[in-house]
N, C-alpha and C. Protein backbone atom coordinates (compact mmCIF):
# COMPACT_ATOMS: atom_id res chain seq x y z
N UNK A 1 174.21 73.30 99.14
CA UNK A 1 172.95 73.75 98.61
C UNK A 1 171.88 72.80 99.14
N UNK A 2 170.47 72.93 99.96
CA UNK A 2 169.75 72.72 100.14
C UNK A 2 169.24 72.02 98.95
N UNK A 3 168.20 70.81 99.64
CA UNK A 3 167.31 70.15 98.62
C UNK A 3 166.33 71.11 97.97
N UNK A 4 165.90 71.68 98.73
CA UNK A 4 164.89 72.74 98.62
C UNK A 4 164.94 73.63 97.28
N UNK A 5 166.49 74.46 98.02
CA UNK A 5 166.65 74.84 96.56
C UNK A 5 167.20 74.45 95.63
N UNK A 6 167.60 73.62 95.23
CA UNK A 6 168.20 73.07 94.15
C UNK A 6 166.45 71.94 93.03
N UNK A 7 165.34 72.08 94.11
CA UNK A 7 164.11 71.64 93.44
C UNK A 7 163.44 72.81 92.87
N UNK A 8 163.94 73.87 93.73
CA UNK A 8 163.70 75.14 92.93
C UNK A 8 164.04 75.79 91.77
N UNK A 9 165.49 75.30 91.69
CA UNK A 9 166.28 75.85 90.31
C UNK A 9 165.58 74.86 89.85
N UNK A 10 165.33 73.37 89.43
CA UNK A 10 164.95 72.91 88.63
C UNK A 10 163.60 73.75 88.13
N UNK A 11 162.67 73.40 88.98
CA UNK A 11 161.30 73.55 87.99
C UNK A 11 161.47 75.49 87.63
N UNK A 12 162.31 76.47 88.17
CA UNK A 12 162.81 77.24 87.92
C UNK A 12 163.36 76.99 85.64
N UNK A 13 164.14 76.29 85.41
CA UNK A 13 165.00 75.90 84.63
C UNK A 13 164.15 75.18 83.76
N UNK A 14 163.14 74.33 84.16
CA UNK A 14 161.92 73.60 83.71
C UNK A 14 161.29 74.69 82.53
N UNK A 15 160.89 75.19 83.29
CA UNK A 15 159.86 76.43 83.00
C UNK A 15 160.26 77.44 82.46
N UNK A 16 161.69 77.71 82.08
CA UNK A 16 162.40 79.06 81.39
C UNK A 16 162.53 77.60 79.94
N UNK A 17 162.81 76.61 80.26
CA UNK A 17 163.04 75.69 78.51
C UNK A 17 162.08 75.34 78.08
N UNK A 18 160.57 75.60 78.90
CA UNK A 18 159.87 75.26 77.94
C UNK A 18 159.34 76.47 77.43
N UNK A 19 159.54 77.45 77.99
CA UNK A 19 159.47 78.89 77.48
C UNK A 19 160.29 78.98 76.14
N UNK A 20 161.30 78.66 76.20
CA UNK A 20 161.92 78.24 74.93
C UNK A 20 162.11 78.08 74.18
N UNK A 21 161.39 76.93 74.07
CA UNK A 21 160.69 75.91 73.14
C UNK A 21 159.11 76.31 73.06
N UNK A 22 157.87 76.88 73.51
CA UNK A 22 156.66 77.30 73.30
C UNK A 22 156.50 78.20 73.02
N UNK A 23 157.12 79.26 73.64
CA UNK A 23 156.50 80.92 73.93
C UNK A 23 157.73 81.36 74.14
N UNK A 24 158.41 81.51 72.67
CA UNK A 24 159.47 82.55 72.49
C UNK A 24 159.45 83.87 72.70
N UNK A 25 157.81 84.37 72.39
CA UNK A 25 157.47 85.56 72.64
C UNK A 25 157.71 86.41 74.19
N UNK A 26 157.35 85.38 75.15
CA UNK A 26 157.06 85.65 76.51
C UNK A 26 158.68 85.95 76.90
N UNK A 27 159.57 85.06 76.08
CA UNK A 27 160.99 85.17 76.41
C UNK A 27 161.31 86.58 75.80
N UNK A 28 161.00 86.28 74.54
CA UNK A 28 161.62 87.43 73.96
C UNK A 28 161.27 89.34 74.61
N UNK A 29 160.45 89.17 75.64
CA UNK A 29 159.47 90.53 76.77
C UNK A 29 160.97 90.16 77.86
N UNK A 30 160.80 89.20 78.33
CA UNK A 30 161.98 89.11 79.20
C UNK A 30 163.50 89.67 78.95
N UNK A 31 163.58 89.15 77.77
CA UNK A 31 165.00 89.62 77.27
C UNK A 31 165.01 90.95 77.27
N UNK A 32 163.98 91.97 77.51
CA UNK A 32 164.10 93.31 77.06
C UNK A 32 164.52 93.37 78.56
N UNK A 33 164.30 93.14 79.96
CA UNK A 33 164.80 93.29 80.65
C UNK A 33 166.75 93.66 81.09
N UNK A 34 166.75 91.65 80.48
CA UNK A 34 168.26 91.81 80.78
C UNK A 34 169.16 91.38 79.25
N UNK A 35 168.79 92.32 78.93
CA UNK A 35 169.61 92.28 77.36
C UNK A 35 170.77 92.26 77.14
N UNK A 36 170.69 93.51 78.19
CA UNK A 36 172.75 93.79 78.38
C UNK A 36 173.35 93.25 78.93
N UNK A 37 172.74 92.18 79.67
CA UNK A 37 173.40 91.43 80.76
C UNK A 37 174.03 89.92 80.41
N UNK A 38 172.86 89.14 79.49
CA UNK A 38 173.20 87.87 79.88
C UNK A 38 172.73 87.38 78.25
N UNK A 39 171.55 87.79 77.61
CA UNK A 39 171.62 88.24 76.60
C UNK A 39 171.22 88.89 75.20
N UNK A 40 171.20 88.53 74.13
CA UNK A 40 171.16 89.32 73.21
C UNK A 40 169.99 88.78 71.95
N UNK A 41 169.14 89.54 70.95
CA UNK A 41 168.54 88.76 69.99
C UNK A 41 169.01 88.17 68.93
N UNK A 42 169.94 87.86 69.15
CA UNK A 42 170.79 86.37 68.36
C UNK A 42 170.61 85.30 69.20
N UNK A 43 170.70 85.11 70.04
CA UNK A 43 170.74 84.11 71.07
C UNK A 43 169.24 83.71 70.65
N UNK A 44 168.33 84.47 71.06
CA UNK A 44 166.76 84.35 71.32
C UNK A 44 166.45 83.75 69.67
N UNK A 45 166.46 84.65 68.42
CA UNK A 45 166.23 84.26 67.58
C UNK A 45 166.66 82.41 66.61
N UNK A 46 168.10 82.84 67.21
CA UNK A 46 168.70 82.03 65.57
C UNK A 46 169.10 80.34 66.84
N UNK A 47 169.16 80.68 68.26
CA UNK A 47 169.25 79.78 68.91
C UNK A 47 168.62 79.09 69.90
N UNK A 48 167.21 79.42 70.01
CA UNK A 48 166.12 79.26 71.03
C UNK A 48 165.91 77.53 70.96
N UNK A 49 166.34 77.10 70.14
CA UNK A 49 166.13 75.64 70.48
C UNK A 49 167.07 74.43 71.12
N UNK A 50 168.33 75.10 71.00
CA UNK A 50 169.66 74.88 71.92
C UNK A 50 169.62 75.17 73.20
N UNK A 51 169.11 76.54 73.71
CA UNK A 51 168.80 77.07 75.04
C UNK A 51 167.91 76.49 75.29
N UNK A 52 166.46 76.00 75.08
CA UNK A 52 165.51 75.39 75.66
C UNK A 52 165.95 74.28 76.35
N UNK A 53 166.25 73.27 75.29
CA UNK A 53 167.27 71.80 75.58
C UNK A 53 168.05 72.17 76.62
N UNK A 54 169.54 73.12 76.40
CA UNK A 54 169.77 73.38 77.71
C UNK A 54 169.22 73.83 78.72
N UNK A 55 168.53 74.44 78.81
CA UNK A 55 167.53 74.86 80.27
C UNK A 55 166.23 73.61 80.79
N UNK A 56 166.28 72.56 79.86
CA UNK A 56 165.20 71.56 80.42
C UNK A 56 166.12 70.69 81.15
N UNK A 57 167.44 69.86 80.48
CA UNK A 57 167.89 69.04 80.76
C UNK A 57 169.14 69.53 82.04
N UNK A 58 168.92 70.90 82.25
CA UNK A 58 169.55 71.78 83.78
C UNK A 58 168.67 71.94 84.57
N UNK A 59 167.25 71.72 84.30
CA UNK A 59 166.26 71.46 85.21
C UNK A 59 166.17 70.08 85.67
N UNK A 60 166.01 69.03 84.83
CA UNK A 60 165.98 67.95 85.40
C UNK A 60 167.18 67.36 86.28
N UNK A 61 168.54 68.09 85.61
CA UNK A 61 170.04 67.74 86.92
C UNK A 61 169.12 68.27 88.13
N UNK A 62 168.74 69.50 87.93
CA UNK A 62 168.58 70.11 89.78
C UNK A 62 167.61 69.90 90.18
N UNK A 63 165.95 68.96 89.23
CA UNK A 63 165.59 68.07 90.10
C UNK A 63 165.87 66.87 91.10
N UNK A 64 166.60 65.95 90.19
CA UNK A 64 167.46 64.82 90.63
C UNK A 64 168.45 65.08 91.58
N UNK A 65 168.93 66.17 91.61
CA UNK A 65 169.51 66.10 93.05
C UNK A 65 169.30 66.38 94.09
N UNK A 66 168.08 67.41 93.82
CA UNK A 66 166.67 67.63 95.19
C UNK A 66 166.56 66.31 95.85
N UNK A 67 165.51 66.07 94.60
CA UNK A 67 164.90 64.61 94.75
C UNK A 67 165.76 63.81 95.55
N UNK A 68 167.08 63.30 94.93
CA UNK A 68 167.86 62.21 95.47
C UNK A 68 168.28 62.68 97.44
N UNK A 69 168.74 64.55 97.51
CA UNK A 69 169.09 64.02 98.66
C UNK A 69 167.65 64.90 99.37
N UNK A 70 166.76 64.47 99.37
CA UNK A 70 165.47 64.48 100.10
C UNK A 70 164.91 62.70 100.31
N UNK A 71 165.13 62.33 99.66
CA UNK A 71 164.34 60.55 99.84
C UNK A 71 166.00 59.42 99.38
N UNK A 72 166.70 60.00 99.18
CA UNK A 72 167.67 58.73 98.75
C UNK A 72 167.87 58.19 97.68
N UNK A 73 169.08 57.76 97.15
CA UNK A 73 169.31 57.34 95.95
C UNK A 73 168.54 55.85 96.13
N UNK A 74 167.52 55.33 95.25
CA UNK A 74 166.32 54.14 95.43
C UNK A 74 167.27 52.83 95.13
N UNK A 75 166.92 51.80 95.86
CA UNK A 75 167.83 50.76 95.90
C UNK A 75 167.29 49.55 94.89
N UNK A 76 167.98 49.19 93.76
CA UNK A 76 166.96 48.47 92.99
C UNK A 76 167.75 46.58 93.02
């Protein structure tokens, strides 16, 4: 996987947890999309603050590994 994209999934992943966590609403328009797919208003309702957390702290993995193999792990 490219640096590229893997800086993509992050702020990708960034931006769906803080959706999350802010603007459940905006999620909850999305979910009408893929409802059947991935998932459901249990998830959205009773667990939106578990998914956020997970989707921020899966953004910041696939920043950090952009990041790292674009400039290097920093030598301290």
């Amino acid at each position: 996987m490219t640096p590229g994209i893997k800086i993509a999934f992050g702020i990708f992943f960034f931006f769906l947890g803080l959706g999350y966590l802010f603007r459940p609403a905006l999620i909850e328009r999305m979910n009408a999309f893929i409802r059947e797919t991935l998932l459901n208003d249990a998830y959205i309702s009773l667990e939106r603050y578990k998914w956020g957390v997970f989707f921020l702290l899966l953004s910041f993995l696939f920043l950090y590994m952009g990041i790292t193999s674009i400039y290097g792990i920093p030598e301290w």
